[in-house]
C-alpha atoms as a PDB file:
ATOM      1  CA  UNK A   1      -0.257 -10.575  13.529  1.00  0.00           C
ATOM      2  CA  UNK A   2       1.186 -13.576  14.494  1.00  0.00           C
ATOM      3  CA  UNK A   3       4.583 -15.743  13.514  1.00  0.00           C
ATOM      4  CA  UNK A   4       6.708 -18.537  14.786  1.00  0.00           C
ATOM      5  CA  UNK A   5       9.425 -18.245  12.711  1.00  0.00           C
ATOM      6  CA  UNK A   6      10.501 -14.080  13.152  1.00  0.00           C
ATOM      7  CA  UNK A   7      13.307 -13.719  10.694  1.00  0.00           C
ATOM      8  CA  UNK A   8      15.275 -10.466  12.215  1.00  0.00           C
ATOM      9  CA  UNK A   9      15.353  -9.250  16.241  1.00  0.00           C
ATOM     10  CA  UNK A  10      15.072  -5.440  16.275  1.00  0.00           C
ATOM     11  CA  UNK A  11      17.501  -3.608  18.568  1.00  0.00           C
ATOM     12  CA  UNK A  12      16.127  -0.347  20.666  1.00  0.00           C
ATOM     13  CA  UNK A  13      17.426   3.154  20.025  1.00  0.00           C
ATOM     14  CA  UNK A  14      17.804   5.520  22.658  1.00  0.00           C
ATOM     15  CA  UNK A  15      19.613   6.145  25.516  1.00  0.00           C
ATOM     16  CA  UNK A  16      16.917   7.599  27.849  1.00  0.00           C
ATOM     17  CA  UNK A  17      15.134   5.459  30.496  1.00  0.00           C
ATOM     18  CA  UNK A  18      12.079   4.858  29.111  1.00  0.00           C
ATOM     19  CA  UNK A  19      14.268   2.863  25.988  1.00  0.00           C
ATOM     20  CA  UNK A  20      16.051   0.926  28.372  1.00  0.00           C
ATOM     21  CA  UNK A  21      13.449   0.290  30.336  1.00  0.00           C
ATOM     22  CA  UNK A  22      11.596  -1.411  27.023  1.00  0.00           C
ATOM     23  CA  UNK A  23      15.056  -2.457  26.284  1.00  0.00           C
ATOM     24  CA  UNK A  24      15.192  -4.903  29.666  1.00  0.00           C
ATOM     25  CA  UNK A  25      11.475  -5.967  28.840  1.00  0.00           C
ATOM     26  CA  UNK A  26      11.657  -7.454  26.313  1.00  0.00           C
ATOM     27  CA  UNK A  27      15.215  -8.911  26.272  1.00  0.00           C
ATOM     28  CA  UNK A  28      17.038  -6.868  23.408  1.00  0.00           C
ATOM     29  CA  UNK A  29      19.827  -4.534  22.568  1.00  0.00           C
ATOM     30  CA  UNK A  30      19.982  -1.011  23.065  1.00  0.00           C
ATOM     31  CA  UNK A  31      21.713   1.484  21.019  1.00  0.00           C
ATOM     32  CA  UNK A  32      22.823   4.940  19.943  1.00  0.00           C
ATOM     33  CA  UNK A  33      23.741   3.539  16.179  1.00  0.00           C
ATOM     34  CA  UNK A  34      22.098   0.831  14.578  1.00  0.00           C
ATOM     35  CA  UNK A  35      23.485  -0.815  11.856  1.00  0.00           C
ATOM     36  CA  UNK A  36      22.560  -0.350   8.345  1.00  0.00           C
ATOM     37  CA  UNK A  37      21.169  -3.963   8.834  1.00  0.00           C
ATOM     38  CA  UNK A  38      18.305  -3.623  12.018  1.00  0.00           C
ATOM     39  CA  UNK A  39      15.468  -2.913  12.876  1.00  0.00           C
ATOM     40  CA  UNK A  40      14.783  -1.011  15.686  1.00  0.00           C
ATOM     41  CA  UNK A  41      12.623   0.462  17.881  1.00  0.00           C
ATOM     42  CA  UNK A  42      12.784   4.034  19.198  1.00  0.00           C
ATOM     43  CA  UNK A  43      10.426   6.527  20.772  1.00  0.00           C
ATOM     44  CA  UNK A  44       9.873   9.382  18.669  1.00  0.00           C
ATOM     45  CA  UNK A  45       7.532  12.739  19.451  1.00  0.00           C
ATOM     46  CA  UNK A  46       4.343  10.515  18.279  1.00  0.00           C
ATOM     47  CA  UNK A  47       4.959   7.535  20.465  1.00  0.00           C
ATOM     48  CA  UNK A  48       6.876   4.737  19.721  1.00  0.00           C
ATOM     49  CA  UNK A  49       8.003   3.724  16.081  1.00  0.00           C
ATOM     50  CA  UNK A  50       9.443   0.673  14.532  1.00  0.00           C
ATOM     51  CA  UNK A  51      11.988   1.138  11.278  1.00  0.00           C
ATOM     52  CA  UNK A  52      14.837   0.177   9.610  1.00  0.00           C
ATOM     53  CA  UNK A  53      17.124   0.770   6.179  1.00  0.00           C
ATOM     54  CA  UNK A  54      14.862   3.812   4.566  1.00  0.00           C
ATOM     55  CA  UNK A  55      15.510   2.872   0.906  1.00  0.00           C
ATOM     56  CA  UNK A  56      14.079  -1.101   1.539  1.00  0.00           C
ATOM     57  CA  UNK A  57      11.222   0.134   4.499  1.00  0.00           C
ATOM     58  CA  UNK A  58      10.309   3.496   4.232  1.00  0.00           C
ATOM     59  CA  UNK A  59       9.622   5.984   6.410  1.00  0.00           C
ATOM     60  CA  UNK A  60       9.089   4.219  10.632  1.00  0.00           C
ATOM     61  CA  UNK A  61       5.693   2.816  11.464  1.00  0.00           C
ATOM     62  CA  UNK A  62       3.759   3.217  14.675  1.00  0.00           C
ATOM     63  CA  UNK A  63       0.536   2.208  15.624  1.00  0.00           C
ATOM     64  CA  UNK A  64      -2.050   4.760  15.864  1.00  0.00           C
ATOM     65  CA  UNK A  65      -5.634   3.647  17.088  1.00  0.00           C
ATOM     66  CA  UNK A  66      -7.264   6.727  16.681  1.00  0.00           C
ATOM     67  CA  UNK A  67      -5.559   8.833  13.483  1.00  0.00           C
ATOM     68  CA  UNK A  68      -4.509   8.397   9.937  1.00  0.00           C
ATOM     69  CA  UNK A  69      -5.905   5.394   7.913  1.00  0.00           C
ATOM     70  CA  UNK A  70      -8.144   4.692  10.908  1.00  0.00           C
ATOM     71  CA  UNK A  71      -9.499   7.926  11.364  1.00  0.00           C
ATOM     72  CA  UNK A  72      -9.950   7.664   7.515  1.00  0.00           C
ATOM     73  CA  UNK A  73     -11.676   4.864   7.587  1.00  0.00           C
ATOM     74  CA  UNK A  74     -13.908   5.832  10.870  1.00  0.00           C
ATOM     75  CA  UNK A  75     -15.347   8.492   9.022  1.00  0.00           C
ATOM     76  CA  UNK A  76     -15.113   7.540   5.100  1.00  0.00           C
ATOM     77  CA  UNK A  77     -15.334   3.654   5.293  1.00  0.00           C
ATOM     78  CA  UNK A  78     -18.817   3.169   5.093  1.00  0.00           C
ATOM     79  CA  UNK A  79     -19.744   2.141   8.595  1.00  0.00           C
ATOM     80  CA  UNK A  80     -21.276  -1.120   9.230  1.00  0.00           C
ATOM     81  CA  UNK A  81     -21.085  -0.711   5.648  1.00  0.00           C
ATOM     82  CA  UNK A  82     -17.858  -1.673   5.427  1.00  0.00           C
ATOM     83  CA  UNK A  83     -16.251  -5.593   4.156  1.00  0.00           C
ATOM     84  CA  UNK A  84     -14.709  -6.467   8.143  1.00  0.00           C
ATOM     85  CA  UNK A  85     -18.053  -5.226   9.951  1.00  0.00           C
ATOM     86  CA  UNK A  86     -20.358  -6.899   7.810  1.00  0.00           C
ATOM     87  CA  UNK A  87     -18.043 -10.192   8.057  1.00  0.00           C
ATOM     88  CA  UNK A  88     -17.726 -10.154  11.440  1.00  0.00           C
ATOM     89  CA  UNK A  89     -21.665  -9.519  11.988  1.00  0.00           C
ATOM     90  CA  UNK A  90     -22.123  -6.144  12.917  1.00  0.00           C
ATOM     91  CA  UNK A  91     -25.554  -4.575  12.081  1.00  0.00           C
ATOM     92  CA  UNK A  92     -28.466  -2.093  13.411  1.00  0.00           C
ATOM     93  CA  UNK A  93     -28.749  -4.160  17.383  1.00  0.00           C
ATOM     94  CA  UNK A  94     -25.901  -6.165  16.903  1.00  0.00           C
ATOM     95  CA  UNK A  95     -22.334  -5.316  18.640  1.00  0.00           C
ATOM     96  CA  UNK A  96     -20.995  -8.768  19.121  1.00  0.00           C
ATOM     97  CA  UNK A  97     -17.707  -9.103  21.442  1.00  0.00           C
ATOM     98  CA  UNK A  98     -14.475  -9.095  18.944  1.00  0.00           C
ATOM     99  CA  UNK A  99     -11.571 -11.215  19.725  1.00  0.00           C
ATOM    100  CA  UNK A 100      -8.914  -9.733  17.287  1.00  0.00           C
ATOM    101  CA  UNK A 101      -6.510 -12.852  17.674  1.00  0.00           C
ATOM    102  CA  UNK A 102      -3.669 -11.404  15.172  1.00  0.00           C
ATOM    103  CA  UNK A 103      -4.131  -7.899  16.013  1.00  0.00           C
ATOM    104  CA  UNK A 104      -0.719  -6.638  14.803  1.00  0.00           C
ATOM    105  CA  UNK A 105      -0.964  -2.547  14.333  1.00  0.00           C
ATOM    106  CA  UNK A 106      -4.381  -2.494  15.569  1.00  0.00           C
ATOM    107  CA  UNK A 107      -6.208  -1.278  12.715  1.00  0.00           C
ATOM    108  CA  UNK A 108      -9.154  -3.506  12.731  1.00  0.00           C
ATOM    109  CA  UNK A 109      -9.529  -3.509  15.770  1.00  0.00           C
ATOM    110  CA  UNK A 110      -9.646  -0.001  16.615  1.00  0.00           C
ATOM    111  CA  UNK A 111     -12.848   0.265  13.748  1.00  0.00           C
ATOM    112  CA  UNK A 112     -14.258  -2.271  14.899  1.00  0.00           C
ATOM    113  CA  UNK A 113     -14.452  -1.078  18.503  1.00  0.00           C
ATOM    114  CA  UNK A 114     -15.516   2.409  16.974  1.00  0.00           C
ATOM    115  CA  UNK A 115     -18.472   0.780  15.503  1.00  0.00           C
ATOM    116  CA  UNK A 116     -19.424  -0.107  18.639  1.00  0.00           C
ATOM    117  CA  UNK A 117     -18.312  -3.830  19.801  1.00  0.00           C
ATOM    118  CA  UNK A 118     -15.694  -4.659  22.533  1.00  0.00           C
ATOM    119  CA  UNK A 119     -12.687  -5.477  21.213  1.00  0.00           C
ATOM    120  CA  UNK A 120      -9.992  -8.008  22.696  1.00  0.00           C
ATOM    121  CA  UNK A 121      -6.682  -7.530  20.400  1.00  0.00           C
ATOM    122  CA  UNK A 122      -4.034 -10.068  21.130  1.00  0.00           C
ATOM    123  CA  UNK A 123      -0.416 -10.024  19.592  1.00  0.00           C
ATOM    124  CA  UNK A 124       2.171 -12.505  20.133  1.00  0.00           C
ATOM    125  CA  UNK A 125       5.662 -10.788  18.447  1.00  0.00           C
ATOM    126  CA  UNK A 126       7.032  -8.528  21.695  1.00  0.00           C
ATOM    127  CA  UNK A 127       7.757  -5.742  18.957  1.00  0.00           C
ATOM    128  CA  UNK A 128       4.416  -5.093  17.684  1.00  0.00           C
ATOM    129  CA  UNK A 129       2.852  -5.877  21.025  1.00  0.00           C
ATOM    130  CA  UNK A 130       4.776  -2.603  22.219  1.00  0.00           C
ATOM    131  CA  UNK A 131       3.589  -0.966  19.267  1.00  0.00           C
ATOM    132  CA  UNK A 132      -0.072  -1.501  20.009  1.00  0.00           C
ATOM    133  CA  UNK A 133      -0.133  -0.948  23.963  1.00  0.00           C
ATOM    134  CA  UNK A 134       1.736   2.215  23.131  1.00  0.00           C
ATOM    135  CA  UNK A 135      -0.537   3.598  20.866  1.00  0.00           C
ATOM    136  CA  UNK A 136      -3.002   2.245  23.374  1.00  0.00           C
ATOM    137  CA  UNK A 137      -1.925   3.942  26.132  1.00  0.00           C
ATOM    138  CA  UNK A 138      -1.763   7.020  24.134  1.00  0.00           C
ATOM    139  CA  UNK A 139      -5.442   7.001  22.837  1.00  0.00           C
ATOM    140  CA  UNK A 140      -6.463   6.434  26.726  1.00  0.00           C
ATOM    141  CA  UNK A 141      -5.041   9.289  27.680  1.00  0.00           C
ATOM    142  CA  UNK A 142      -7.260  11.446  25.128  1.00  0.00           C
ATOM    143  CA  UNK A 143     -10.655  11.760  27.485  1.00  0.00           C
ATOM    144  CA  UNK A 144     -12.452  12.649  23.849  1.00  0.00           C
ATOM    145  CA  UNK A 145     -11.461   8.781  23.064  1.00  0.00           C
ATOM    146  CA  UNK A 146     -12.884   7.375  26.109  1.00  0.00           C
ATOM    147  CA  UNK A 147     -15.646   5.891  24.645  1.00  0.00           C
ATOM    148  CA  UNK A 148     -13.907   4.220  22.100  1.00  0.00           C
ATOM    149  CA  UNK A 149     -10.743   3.379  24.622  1.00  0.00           C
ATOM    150  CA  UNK A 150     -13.088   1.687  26.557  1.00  0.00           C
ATOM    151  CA  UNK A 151     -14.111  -0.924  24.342  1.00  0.00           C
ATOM    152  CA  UNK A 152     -10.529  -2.073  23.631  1.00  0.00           C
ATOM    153  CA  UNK A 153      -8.751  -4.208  25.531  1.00  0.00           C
ATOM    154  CA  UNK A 154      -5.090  -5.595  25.305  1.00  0.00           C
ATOM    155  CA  UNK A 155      -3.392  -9.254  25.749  1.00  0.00           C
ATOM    156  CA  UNK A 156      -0.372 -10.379  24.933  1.00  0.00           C
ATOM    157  CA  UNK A 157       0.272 -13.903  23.954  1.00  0.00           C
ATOM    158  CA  UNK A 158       0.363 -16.421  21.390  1.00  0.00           C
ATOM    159  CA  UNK A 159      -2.794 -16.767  20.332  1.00  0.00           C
ATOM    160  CA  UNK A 160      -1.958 -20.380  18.521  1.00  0.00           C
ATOM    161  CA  UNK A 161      -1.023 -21.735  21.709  1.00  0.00           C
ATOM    162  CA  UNK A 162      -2.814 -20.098  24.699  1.00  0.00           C
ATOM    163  CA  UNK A 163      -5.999 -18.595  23.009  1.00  0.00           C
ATOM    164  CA  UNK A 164      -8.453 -20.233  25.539  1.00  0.00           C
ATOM    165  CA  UNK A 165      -6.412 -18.609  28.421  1.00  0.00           C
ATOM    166  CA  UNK A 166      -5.854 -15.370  27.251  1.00  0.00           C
ATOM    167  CA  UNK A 167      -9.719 -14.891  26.298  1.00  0.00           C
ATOM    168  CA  UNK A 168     -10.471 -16.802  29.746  1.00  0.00           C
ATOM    169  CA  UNK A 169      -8.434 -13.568  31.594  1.00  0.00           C
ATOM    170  CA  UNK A 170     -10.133 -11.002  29.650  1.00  0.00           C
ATOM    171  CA  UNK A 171     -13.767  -9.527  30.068  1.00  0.00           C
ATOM    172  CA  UNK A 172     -14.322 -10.055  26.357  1.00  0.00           C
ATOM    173  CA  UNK A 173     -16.763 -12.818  24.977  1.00  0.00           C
ATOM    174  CA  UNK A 174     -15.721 -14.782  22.022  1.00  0.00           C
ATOM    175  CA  UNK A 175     -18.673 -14.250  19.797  1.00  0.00           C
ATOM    176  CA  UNK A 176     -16.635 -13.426  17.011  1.00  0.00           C
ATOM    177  CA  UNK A 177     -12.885 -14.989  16.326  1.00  0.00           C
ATOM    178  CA  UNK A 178     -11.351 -12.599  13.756  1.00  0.00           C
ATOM    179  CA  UNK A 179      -8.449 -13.720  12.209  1.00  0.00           C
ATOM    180  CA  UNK A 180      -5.913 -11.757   9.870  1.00  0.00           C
ATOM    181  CA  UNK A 181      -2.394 -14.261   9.858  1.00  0.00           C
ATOM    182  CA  UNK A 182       0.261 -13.277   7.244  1.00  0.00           C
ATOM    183  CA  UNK A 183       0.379 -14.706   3.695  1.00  0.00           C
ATOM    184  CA  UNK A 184       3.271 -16.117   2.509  1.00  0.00           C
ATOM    185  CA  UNK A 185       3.624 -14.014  -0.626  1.00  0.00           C
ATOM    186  CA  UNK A 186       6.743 -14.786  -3.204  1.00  0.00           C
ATOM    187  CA  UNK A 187       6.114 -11.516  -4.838  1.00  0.00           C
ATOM    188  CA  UNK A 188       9.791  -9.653  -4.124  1.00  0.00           C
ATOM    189  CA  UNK A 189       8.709  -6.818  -6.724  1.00  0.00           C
ATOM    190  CA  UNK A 190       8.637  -3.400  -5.634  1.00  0.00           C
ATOM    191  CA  UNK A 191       4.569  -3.357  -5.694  1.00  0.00           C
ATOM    192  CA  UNK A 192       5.134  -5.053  -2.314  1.00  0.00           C
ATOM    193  CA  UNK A 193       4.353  -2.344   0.361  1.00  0.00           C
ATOM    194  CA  UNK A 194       7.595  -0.621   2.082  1.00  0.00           C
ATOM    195  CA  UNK A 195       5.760  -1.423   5.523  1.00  0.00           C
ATOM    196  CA  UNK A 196       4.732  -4.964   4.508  1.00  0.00           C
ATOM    197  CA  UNK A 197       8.474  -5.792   3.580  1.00  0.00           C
ATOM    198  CA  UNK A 198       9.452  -4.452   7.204  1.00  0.00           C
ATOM    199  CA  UNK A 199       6.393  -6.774   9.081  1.00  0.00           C
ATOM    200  CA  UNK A 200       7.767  -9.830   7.539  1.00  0.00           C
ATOM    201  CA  UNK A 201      11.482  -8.642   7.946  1.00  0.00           C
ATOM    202  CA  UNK A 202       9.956  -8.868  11.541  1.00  0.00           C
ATOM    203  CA  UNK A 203       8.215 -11.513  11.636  1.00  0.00           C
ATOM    204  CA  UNK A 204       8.153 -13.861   8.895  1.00  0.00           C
ATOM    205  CA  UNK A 205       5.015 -15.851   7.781  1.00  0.00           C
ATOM    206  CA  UNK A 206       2.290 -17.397   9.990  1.00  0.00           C
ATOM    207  CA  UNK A 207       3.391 -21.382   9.190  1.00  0.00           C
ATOM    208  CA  UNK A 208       0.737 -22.373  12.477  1.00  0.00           C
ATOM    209  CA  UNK A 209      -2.298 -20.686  11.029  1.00  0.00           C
ATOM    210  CA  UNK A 210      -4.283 -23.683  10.680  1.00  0.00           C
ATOM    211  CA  UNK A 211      -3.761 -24.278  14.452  1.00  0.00           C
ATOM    212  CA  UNK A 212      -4.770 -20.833  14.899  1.00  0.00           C
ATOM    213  CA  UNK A 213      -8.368 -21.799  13.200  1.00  0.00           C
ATOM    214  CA  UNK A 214      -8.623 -25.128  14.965  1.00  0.00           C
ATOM    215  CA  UNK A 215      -8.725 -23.178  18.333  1.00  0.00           C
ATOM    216  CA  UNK A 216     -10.756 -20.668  17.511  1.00  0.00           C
ATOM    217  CA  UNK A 217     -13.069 -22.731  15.680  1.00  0.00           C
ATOM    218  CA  UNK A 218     -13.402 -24.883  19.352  1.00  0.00           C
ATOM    219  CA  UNK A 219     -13.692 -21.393  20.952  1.00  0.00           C
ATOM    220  CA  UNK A 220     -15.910 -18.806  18.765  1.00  0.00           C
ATOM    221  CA  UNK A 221     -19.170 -19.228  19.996  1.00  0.00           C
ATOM    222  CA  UNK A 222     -21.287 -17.794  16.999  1.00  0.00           C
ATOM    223  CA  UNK A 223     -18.360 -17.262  13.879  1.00  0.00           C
ATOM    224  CA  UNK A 224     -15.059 -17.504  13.039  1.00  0.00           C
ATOM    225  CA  UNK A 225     -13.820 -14.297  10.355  1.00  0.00           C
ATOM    226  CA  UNK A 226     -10.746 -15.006   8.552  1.00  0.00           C
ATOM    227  CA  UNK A 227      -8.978 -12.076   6.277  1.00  0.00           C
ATOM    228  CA  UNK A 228      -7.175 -13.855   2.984  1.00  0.00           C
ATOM    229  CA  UNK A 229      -5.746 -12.501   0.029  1.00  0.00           C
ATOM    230  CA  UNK A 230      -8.462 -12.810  -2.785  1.00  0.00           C
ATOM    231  CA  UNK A 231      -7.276 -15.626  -4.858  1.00  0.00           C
ATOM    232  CA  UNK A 232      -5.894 -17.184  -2.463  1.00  0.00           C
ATOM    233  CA  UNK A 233      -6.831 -20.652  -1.093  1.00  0.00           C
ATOM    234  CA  UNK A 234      -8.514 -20.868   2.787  1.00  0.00           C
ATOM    235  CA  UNK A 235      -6.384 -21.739   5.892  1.00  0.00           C
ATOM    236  CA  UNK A 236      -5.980 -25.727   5.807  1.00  0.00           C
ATOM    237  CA  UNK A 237      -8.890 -27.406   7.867  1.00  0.00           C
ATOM    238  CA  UNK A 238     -12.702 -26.948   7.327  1.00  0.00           C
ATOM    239  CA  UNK A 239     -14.254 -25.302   4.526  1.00  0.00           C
ATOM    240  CA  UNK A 240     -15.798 -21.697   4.787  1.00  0.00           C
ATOM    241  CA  UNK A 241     -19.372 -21.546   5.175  1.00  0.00           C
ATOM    242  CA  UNK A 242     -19.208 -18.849   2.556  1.00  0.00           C
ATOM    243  CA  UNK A 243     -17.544 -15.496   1.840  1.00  0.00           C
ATOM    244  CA  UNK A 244     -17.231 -12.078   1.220  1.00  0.00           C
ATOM    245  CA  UNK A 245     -15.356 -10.624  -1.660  1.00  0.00           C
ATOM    246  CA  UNK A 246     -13.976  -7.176  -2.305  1.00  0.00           C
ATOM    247  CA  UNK A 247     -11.550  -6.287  -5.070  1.00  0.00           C
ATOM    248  CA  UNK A 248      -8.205  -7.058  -3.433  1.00  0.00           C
ATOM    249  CA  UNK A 249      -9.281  -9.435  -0.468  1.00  0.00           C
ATOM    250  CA  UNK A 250     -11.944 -11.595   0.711  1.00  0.00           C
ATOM    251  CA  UNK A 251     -13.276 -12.987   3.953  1.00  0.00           C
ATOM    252  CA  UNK A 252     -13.462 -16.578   4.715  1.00  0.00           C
ATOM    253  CA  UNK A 253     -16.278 -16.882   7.264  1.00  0.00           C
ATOM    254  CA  UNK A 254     -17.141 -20.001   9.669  1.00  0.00           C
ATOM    255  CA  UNK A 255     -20.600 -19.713  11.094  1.00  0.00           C
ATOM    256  CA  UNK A 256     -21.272 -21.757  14.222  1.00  0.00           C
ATOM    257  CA  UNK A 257     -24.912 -19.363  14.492  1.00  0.00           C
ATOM    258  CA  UNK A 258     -26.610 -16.352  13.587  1.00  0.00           C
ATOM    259  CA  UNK A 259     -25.418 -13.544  16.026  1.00  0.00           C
ATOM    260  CA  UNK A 260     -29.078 -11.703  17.727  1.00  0.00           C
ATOM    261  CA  UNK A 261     -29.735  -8.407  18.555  1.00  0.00           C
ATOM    262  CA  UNK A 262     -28.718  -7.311  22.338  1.00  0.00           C
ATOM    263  CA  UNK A 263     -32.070  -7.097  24.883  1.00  0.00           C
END
């Protein structure tokens, strides 16, 4: 998840050291009582969470690399089965290297590395980078996870501006761009999910996404995989080579060539 234009700065609750230390890191407030207009960030029991006004956001989010919705979809998603592993290539032989260039809560990611492919997530917004080398952190400290732990790895950086040097610094080859960069819905209706509203509370839309393809169209050495709402028209720049469709979304793929089965 990605955005140049984040709409609201989210103070820290806490008063403990570990909150100001993440306080001092990345430059924001810290507080006992947050107004009834922030966001904030606080460690809870289950890591660190990021929330705000109930009634507009819901209950706090957290990443979670290993539980809920991704444990749900490890074991009930339909494997290689599944719409994001069969757009970004993977199939009986082939694990191709995954740079997850928007990788905002992790959640593609973290399947994707469970599938078996290495996994480079990069995150730009200091916020939901926390998020994700929290729950990080966490997961590696579960031996049970270590196979999984040790296919992801963890950059932060803005991925529109730096990509080259952040994959450069990592051990992660860019087979495979995926790309997920938020939509700039108009829909204010309350269908809108509580935890979408509080990402682009956050964040705001992703206005540089077609530099974000431009680079990793130069860098992806066998396909580019980008995530769009179904219906709604690609990222500005080169047309799709074709695409996958499921009810709600669709993947836009750019195929430089065919990914081949490991020796």
């Amino acid at each position: 998840m990605t955005s140049s234009n984040a709409i609201t700065r989210p103070v820290v609750l806490g008063e403990d050291a570990r909150s100001h230390a993440l306080a001092q890191r990345l430059g924001l407030a810290l507080t006992s009582t947050p107004g009834s207009d922030d966001l904030w960030l606080h460690y809870g029991e289950q890591g660190l969470v990021l929330g705000g006004d109930k009634r507009q956001f819901g209950a706090p989010i957290r990443a979670d690399l290993v539980g809920g919705s991704v444990a749900h979809r490890r074991e009930f998603g339909g494997g290689r089965g599944q719409l994001i592993a069969r757009a970004c290539g993977l199939k009986q032989g082939i694990s191709p290297d995954i740079i997850d260039a928007t990788a905002g809560l992790g959640r593609d990611s973290a399947v994707l590395a469970s599938l078996g492919s290495r996994v480079l997530m990069i995150e730009r917004h200091p916020a939901v980078a926390a998020l994700l080398l929290d729950a990080l952190e966490r997961a590696r400290r579960q031996e049970a996870l270590n196979a999984l732990t040790q296919r992801l790895f963890f950059a932060e950086g803005d991925s529109s501006q730096t990509l080259s040097a952040l994959i450069a610094a990592s051990s992660v080859a860019p087979q495979v761009i995926h790309l997920d960069p938020m939509y700039p819905h108009q829909d204010k209706s309350a269908l809108v999910k509580k935890e979408m509203r509080l990402f682009r509370r956050l964040v705001g839309d992703d206005a540089d996404a077609p530099r974000l393809l431009a680079q990793a169209l130069d860098l992806a050495t066998h396909r580019v995989v980008v995530k769009r709402p179904k219906g709604a028209p690609p990222i500005e720049g080169p047309s799709p080579s074709h695409e996958i469709v499921s009810k709600n979304s669709r993947y836009d793929l750019y195929v430089h060539r065919s990914l081949k089965p490991s020796r």
